[in-house]
PDB file of N, CA and C in Angstrom:
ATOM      1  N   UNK A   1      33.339  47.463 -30.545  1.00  0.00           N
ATOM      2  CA  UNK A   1      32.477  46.420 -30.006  1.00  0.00           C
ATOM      3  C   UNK A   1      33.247  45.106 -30.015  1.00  0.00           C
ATOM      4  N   UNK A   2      33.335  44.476 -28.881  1.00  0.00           N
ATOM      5  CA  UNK A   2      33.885  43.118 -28.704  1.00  0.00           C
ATOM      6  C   UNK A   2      32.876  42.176 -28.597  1.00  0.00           C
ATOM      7  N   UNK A   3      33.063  40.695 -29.243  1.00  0.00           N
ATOM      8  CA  UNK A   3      32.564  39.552 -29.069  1.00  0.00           C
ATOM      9  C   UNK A   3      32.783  39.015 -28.513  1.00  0.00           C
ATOM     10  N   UNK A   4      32.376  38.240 -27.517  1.00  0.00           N
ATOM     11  CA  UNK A   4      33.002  36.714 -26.563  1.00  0.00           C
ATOM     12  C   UNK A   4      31.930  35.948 -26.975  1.00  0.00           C
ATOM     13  N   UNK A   5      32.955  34.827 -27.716  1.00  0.00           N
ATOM     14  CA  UNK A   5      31.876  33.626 -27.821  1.00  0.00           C
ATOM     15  C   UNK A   5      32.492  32.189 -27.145  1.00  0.00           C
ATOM     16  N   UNK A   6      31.271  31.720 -26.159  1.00  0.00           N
ATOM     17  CA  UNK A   6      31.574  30.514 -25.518  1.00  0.00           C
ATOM     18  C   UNK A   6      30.656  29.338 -25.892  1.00  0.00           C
ATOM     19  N   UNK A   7      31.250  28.355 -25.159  1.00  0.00           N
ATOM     20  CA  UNK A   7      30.290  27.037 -25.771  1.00  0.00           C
ATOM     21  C   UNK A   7      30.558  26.076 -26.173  1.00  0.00           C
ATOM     22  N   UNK A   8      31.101  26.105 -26.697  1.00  0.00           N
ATOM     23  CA  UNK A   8      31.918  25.096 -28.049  1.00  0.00           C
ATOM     24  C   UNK A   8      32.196  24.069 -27.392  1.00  0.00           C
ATOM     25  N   UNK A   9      32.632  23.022 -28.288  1.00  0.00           N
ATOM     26  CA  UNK A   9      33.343  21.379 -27.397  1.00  0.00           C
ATOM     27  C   UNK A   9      33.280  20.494 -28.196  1.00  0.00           C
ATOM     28  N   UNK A  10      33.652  19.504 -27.938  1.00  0.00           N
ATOM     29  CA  UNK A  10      33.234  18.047 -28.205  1.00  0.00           C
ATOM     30  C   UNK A  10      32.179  17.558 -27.909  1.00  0.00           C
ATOM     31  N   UNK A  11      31.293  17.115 -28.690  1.00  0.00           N
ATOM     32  CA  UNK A  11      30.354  16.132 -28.528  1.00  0.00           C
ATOM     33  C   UNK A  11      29.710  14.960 -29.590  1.00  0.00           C
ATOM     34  N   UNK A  12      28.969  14.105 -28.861  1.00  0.00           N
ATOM     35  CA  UNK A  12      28.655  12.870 -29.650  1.00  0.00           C
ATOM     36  C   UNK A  12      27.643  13.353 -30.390  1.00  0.00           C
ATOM     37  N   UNK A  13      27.555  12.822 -31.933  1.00  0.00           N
ATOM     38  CA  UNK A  13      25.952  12.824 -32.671  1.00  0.00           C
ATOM     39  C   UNK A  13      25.057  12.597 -31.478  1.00  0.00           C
ATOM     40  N   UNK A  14      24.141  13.740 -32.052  1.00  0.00           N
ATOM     41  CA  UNK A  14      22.404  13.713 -30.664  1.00  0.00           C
ATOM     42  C   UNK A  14      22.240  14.256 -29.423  1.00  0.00           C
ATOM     43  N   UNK A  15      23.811  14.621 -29.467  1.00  0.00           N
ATOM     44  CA  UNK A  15      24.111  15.394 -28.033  1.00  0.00           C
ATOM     45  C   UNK A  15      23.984  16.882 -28.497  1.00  0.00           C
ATOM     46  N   UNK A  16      23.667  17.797 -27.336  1.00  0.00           N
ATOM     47  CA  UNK A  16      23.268  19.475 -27.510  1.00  0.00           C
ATOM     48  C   UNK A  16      24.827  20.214 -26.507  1.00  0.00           C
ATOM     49  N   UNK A  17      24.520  21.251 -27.503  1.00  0.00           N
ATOM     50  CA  UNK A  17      25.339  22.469 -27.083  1.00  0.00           C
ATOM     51  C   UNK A  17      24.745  23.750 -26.999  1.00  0.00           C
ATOM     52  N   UNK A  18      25.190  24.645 -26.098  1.00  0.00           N
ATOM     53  CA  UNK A  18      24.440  25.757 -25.991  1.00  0.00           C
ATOM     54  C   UNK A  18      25.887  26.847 -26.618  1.00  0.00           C
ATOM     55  N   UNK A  19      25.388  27.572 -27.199  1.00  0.00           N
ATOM     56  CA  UNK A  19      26.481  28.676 -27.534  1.00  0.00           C
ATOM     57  C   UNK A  19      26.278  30.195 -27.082  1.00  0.00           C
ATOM     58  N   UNK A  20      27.144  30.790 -26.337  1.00  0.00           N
ATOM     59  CA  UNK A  20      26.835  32.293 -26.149  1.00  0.00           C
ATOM     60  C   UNK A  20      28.094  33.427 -26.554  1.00  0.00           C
ATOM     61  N   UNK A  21      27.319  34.325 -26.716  1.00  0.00           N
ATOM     62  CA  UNK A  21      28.029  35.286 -27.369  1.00  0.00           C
ATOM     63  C   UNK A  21      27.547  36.599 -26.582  1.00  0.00           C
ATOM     64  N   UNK A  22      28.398  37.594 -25.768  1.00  0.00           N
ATOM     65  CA  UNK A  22      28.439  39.072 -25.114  1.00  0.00           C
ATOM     66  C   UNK A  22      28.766  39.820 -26.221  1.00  0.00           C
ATOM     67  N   UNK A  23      28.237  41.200 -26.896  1.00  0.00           N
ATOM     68  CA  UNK A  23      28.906  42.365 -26.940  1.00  0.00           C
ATOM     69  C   UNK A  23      29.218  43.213 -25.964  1.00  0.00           C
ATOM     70  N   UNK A  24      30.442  43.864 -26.153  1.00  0.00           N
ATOM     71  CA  UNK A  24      30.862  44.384 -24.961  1.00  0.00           C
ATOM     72  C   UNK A  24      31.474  46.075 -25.723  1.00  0.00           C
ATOM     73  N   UNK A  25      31.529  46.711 -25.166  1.00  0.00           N
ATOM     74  CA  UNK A  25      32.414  47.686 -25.675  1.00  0.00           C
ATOM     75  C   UNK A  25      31.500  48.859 -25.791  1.00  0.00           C
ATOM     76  N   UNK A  26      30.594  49.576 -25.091  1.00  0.00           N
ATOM     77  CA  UNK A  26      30.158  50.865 -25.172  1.00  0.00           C
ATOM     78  C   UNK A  26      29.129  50.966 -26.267  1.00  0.00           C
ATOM     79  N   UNK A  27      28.784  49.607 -26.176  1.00  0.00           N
ATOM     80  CA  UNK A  27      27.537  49.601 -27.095  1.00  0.00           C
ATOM     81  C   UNK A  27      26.473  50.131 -27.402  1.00  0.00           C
ATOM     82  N   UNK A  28      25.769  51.149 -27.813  1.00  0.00           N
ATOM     83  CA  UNK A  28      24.743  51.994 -27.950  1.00  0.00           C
ATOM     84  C   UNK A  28      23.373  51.266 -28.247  1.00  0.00           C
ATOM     85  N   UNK A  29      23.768  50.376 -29.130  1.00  0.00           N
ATOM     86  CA  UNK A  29      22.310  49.644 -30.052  1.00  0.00           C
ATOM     87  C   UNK A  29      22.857  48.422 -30.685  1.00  0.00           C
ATOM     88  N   UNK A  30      22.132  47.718 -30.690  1.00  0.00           N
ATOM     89  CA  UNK A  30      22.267  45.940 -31.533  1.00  0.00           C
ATOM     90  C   UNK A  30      21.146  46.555 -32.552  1.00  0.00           C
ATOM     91  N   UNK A  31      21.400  46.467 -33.820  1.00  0.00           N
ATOM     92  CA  UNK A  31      19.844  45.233 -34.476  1.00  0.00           C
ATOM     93  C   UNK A  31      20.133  43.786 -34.700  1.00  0.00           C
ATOM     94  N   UNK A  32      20.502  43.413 -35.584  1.00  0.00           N
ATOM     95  CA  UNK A  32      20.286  42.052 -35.678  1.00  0.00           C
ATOM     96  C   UNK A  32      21.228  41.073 -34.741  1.00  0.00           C
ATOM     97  N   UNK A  33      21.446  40.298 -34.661  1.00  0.00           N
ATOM     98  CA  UNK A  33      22.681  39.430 -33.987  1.00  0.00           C
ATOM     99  C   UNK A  33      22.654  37.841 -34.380  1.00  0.00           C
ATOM    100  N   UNK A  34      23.438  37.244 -34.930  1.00  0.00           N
ATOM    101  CA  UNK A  34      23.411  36.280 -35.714  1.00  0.00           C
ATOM    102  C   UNK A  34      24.801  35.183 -35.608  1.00  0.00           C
ATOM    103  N   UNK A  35      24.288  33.862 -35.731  1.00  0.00           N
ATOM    104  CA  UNK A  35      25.396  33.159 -36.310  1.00  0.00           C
ATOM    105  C   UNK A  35      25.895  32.439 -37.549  1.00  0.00           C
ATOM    106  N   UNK A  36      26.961  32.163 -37.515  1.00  0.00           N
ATOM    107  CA  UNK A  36      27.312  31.384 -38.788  1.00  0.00           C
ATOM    108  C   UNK A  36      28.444  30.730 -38.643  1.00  0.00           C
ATOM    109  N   UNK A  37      28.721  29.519 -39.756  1.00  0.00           N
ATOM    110  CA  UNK A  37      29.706  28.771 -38.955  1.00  0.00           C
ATOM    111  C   UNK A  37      30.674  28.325 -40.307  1.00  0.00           C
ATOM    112  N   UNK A  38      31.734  28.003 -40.216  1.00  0.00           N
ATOM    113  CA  UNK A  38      32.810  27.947 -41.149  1.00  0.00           C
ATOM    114  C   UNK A  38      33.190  26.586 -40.935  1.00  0.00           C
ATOM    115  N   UNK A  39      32.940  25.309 -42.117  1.00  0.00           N
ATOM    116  CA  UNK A  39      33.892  24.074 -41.650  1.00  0.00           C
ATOM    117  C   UNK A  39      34.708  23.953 -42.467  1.00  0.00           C
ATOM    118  N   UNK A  40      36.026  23.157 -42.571  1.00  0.00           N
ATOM    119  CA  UNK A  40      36.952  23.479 -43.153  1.00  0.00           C
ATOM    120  C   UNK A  40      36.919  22.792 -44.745  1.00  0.00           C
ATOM    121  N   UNK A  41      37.801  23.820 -45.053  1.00  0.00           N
ATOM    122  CA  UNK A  41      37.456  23.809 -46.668  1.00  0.00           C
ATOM    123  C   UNK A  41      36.192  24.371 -47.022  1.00  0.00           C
ATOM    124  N   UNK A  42      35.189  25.031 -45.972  1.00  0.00           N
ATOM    125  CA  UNK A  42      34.215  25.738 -46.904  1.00  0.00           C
ATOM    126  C   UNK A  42      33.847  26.748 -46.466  1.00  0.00           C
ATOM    127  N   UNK A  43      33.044  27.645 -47.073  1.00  0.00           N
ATOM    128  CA  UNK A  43      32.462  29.363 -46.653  1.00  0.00           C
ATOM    129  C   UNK A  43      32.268  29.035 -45.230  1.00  0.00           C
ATOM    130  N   UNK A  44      32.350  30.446 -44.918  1.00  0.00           N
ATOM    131  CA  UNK A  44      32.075  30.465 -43.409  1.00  0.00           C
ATOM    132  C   UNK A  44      29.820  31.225 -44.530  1.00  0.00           C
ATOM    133  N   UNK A  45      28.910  29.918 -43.484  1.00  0.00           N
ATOM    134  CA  UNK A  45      27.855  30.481 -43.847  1.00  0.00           C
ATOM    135  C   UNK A  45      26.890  30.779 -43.013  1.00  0.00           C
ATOM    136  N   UNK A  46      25.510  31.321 -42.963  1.00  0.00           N
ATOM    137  CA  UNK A  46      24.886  31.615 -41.887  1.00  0.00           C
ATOM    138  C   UNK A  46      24.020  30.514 -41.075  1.00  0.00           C
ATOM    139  N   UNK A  47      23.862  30.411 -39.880  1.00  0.00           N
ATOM    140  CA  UNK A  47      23.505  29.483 -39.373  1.00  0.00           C
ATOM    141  C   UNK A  47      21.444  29.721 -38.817  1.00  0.00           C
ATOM    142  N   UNK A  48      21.642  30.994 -38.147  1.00  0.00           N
ATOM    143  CA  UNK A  48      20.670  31.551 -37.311  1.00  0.00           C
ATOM    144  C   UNK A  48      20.962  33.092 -37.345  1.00  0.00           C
ATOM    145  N   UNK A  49      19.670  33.829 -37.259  1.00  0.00           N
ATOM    146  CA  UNK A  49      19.999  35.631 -37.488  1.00  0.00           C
ATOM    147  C   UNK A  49      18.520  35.736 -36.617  1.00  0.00           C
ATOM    148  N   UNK A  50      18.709  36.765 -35.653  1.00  0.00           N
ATOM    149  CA  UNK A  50      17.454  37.567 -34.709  1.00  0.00           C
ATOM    150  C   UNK A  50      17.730  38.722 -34.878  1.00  0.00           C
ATOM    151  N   UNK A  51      16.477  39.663 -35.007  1.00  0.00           N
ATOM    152  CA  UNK A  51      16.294  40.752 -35.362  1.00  0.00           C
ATOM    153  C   UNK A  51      16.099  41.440 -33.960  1.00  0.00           C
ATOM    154  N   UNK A  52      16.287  42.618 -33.526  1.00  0.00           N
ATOM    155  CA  UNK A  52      15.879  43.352 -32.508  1.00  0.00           C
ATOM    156  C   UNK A  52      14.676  43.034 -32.034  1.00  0.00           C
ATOM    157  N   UNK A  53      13.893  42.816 -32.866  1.00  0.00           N
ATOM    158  CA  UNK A  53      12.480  42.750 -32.752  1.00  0.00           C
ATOM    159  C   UNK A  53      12.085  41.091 -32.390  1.00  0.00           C
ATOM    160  N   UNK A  54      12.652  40.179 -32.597  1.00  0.00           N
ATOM    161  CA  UNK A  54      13.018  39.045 -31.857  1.00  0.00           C
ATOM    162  C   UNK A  54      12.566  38.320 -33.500  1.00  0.00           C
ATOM    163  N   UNK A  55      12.492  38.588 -34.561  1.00  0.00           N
ATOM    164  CA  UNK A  55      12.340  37.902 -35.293  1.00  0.00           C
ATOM    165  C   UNK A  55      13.692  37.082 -35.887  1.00  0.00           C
ATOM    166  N   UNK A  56      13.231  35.527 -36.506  1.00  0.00           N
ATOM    167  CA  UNK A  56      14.245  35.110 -36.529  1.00  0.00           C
ATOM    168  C   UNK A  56      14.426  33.978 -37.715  1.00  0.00           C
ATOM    169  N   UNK A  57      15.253  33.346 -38.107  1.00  0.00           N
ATOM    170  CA  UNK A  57      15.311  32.943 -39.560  1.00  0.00           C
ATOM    171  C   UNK A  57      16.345  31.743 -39.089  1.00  0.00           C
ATOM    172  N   UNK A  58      16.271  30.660 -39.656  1.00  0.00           N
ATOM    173  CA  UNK A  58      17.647  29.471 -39.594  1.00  0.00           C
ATOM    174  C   UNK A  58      17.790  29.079 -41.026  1.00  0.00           C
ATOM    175  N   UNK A  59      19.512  28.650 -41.380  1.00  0.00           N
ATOM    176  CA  UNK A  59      19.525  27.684 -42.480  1.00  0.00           C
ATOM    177  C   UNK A  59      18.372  26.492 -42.076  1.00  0.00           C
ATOM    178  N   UNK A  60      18.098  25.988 -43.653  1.00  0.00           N
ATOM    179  CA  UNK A  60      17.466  24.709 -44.403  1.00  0.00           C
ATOM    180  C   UNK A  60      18.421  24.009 -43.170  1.00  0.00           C
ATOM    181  N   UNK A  61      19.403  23.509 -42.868  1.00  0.00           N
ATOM    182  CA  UNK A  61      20.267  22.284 -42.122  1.00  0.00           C
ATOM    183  C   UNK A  61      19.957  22.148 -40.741  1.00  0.00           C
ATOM    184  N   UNK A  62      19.859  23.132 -40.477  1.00  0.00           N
ATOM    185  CA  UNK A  62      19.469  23.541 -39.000  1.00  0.00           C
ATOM    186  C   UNK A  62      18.092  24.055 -38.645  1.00  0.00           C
ATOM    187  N   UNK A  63      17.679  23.805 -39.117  1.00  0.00           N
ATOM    188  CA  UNK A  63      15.698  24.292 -38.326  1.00  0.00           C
ATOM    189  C   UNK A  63      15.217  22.804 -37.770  1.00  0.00           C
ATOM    190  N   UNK A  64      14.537  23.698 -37.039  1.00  0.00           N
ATOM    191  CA  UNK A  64      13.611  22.386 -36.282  1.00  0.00           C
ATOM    192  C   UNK A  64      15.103  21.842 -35.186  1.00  0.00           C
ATOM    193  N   UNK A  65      16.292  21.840 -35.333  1.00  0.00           N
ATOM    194  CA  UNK A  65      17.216  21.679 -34.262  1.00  0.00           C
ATOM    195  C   UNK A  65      17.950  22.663 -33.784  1.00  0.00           C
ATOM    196  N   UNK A  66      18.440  23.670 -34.144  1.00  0.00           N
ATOM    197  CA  UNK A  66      18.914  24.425 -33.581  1.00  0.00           C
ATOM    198  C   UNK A  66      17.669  25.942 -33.233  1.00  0.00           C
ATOM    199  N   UNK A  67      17.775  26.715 -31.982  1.00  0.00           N
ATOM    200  CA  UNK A  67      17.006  27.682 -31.610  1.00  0.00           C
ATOM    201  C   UNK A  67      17.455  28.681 -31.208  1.00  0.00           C
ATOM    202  N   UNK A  68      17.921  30.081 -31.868  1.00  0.00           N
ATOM    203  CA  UNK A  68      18.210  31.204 -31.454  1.00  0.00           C
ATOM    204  C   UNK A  68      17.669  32.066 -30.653  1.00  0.00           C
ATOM    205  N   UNK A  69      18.502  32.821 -29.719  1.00  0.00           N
ATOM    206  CA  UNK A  69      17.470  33.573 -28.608  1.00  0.00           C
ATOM    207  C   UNK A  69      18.766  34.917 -28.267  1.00  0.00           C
ATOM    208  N   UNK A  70      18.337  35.910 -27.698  1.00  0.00           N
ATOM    209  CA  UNK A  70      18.899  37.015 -27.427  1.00  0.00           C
ATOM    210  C   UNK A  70      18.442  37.869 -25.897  1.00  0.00           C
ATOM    211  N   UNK A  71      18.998  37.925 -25.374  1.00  0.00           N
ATOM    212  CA  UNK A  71      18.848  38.741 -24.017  1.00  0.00           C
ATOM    213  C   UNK A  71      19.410  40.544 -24.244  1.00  0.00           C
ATOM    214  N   UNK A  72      18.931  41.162 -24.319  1.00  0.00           N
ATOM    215  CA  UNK A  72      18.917  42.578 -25.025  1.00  0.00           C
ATOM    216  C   UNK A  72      19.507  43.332 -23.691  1.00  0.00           C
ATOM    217  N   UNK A  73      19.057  43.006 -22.157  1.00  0.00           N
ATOM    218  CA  UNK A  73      20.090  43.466 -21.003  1.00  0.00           C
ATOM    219  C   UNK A  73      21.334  43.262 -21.297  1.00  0.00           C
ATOM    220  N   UNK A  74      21.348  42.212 -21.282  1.00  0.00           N
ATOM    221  CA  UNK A  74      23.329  41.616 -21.482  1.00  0.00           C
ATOM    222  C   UNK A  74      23.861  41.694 -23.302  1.00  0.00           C
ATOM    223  N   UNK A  75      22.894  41.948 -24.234  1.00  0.00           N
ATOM    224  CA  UNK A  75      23.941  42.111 -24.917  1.00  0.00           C
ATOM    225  C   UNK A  75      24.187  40.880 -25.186  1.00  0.00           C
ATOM    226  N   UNK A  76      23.474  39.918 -25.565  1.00  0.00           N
ATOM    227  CA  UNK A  76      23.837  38.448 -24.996  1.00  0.00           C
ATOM    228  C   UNK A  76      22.788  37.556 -26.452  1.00  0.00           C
ATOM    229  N   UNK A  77      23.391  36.690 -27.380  1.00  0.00           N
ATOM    230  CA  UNK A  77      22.702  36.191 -28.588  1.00  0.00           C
ATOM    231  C   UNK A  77      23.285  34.399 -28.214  1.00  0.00           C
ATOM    232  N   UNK A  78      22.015  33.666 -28.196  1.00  0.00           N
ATOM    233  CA  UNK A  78      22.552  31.599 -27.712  1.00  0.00           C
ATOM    234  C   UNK A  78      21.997  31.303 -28.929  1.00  0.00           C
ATOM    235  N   UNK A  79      22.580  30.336 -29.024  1.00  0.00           N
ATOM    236  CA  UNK A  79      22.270  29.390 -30.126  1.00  0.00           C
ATOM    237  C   UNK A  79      22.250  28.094 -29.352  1.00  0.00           C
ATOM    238  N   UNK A  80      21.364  27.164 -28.908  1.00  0.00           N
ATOM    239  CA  UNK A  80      21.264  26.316 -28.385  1.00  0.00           C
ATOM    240  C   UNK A  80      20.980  24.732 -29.639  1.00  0.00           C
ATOM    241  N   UNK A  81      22.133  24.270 -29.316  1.00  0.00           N
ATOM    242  CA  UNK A  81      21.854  23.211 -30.699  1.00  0.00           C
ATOM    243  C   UNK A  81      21.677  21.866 -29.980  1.00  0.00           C
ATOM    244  N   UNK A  82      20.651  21.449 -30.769  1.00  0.00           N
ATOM    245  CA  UNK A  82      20.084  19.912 -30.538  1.00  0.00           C
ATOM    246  C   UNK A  82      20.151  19.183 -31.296  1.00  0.00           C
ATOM    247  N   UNK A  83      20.158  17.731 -30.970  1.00  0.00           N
ATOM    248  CA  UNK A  83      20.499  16.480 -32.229  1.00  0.00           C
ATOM    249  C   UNK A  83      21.399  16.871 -32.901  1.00  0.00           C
ATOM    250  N   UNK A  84      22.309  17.366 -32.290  1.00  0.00           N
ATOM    251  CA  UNK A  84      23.789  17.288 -33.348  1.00  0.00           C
ATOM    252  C   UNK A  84      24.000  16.312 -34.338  1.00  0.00           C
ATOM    253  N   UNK A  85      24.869  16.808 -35.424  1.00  0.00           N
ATOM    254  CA  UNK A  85      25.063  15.722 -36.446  1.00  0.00           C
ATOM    255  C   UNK A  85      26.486  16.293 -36.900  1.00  0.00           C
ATOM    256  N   UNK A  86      27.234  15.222 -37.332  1.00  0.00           N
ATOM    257  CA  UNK A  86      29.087  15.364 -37.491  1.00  0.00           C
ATOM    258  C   UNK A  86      28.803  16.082 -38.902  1.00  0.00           C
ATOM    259  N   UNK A  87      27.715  16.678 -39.119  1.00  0.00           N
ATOM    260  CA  UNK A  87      28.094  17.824 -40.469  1.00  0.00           C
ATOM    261  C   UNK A  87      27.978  19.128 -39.280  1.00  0.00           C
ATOM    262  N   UNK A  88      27.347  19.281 -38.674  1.00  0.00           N
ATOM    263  CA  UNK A  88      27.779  19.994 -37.415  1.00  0.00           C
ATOM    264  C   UNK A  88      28.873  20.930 -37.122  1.00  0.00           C
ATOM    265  N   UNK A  89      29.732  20.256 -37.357  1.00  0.00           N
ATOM    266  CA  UNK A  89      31.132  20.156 -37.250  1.00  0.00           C
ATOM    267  C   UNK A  89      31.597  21.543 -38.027  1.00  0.00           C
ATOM    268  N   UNK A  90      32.231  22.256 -37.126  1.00  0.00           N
ATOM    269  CA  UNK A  90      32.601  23.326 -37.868  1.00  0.00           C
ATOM    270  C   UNK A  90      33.223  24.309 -36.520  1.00  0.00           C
ATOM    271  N   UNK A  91      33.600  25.853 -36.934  1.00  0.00           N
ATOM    272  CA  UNK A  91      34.052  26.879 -36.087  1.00  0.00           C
ATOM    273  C   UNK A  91      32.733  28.143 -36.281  1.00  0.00           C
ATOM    274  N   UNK A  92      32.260  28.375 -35.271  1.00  0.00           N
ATOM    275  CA  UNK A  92      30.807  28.984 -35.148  1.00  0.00           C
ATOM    276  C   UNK A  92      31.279  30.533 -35.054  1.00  0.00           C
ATOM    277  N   UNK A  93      31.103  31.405 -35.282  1.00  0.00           N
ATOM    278  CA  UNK A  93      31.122  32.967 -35.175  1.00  0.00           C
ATOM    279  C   UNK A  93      29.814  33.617 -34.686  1.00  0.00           C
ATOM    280  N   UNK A  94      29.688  34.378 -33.764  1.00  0.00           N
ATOM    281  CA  UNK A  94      28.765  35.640 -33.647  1.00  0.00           C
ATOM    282  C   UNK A  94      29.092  36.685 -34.229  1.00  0.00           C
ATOM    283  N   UNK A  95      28.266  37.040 -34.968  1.00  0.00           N
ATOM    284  CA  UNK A  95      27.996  38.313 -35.629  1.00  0.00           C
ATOM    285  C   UNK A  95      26.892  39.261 -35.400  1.00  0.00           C
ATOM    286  N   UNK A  96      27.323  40.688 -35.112  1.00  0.00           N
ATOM    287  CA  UNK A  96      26.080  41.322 -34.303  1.00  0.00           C
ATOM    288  C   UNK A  96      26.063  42.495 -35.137  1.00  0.00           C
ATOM    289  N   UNK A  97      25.204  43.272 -35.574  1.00  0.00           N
ATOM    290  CA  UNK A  97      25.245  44.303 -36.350  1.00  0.00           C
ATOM    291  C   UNK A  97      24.911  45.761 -35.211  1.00  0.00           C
ATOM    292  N   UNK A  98      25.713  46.631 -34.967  1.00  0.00           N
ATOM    293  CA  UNK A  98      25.753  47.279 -33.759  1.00  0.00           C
ATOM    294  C   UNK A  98      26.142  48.640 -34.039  1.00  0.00           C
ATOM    295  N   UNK A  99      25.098  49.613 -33.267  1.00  0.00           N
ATOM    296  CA  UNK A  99      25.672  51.047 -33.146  1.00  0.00           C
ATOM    297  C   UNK A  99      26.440  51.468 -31.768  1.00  0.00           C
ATOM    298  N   UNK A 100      27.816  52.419 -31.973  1.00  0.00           N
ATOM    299  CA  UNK A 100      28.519  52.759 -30.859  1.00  0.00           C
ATOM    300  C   UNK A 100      27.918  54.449 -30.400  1.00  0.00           C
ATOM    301  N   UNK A 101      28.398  54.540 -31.432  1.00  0.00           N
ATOM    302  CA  UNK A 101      27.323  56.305 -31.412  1.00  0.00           C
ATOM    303  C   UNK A 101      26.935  56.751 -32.607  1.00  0.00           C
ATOM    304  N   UNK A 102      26.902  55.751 -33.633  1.00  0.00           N
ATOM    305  CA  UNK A 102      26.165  56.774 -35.046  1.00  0.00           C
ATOM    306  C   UNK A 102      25.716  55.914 -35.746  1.00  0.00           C
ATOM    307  N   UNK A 103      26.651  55.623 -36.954  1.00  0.00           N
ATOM    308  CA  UNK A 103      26.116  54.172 -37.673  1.00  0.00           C
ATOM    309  C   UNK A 103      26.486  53.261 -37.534  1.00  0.00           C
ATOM    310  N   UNK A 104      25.840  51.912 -38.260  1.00  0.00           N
ATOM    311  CA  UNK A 104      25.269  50.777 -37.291  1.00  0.00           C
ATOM    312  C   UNK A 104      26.854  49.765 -38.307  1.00  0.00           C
ATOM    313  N   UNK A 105      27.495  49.241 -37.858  1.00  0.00           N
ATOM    314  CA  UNK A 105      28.214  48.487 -38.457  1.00  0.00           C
ATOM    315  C   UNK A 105      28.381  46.550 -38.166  1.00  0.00           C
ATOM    316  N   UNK A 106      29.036  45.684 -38.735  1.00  0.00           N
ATOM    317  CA  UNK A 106      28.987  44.571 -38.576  1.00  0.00           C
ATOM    318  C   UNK A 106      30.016  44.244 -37.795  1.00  0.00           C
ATOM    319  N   UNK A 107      29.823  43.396 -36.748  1.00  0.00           N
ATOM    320  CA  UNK A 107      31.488  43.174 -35.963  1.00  0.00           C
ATOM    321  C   UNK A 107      31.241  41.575 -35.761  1.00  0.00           C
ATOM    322  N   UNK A 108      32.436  41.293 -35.288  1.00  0.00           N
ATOM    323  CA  UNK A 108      32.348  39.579 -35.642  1.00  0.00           C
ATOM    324  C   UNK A 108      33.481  38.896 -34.332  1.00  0.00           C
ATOM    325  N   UNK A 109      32.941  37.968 -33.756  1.00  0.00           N
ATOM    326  CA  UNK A 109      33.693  37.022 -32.711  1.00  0.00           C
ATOM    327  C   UNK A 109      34.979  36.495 -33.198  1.00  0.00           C
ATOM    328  N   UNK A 110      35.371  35.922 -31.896  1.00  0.00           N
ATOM    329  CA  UNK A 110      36.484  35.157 -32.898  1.00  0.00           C
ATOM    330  C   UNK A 110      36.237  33.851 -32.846  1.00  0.00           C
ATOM    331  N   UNK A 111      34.710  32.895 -32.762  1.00  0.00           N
ATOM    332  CA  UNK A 111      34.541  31.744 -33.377  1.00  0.00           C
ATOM    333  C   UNK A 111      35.248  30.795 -31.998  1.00  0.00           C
ATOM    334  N   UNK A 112      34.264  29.663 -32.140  1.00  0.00           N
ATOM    335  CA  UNK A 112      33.810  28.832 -31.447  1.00  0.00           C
ATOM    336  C   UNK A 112      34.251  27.416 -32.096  1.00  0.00           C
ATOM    337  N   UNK A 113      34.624  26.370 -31.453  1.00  0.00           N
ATOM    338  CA  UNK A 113      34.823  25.433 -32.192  1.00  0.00           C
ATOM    339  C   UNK A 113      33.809  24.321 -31.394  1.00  0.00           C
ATOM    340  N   UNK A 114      33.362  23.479 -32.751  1.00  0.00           N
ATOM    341  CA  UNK A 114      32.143  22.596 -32.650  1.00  0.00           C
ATOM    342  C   UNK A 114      32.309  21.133 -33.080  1.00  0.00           C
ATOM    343  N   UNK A 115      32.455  20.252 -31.974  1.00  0.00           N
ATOM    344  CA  UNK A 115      33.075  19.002 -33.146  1.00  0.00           C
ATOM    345  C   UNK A 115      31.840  18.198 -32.257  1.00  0.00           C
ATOM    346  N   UNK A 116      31.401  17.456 -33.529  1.00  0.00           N
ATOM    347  CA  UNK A 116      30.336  16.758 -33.208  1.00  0.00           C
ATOM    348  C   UNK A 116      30.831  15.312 -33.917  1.00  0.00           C
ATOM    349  N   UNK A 117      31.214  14.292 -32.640  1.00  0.00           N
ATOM    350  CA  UNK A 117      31.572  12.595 -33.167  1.00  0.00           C
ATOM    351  C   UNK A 117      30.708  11.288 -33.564  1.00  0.00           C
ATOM    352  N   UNK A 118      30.820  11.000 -34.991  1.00  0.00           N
ATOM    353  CA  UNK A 118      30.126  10.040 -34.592  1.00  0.00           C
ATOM    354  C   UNK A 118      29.829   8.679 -33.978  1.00  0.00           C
TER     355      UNK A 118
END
């Protein structure tokens, strides 16, 4: 299973970004599909996670501004972020938990970069 994750950029505090992420690769089944984001010098941690079932969870930092969504045709998980803030700032990953033909394993993008100025 391959990730493509797009989106990323420069932008000012308060300004929005949309982030997308494809699995690709003979994919059988998604359940969850999720992001998380790594800034430097610290854990890469979770940002936003959707369940098959469209349920969905955000970090404490990010609720109420950022909104996860998933298109289950395409294989397809956005993270659409609003009111950016320069803690923001970081390299974003999709992570999708996915079956090819048996069991369900974790596969991971290769990350997005997010710079938010103030």
């Amino acid at each position: 299973v391959q990730l493509q994750a797009s989106g990323g950029g420069l932008v000012q505090a308060g300004g929005s970004l949309r982030l997308s992420c494809e699995a690709s690769g003979s994919v059988f089944s998604i359940k969850a599909m999720g992001w998380y984001r790594q800034a430097p010098g610290k854990q890469r941690d979770l940002v936003a996670h959707i369940t098959d079932g469209g349920a969905t969870n955000y970090a404490v930092a990010v609720k109420g501004r950022f909104t996860i969504s998933r298109d289950n045709a395409k294989n397809t998980v956005y993270l659409q972020m609003n009111s950016l803030e320069p803690e923001d700032t970081a390299i974003y990953y999709c992570s999708v938990v996915a079956s090819r033909t048996g069991p369900y394993f974790r596969y991971w993008g290769q990350g997005t970069l997010v710079t938010v100025s103030s």
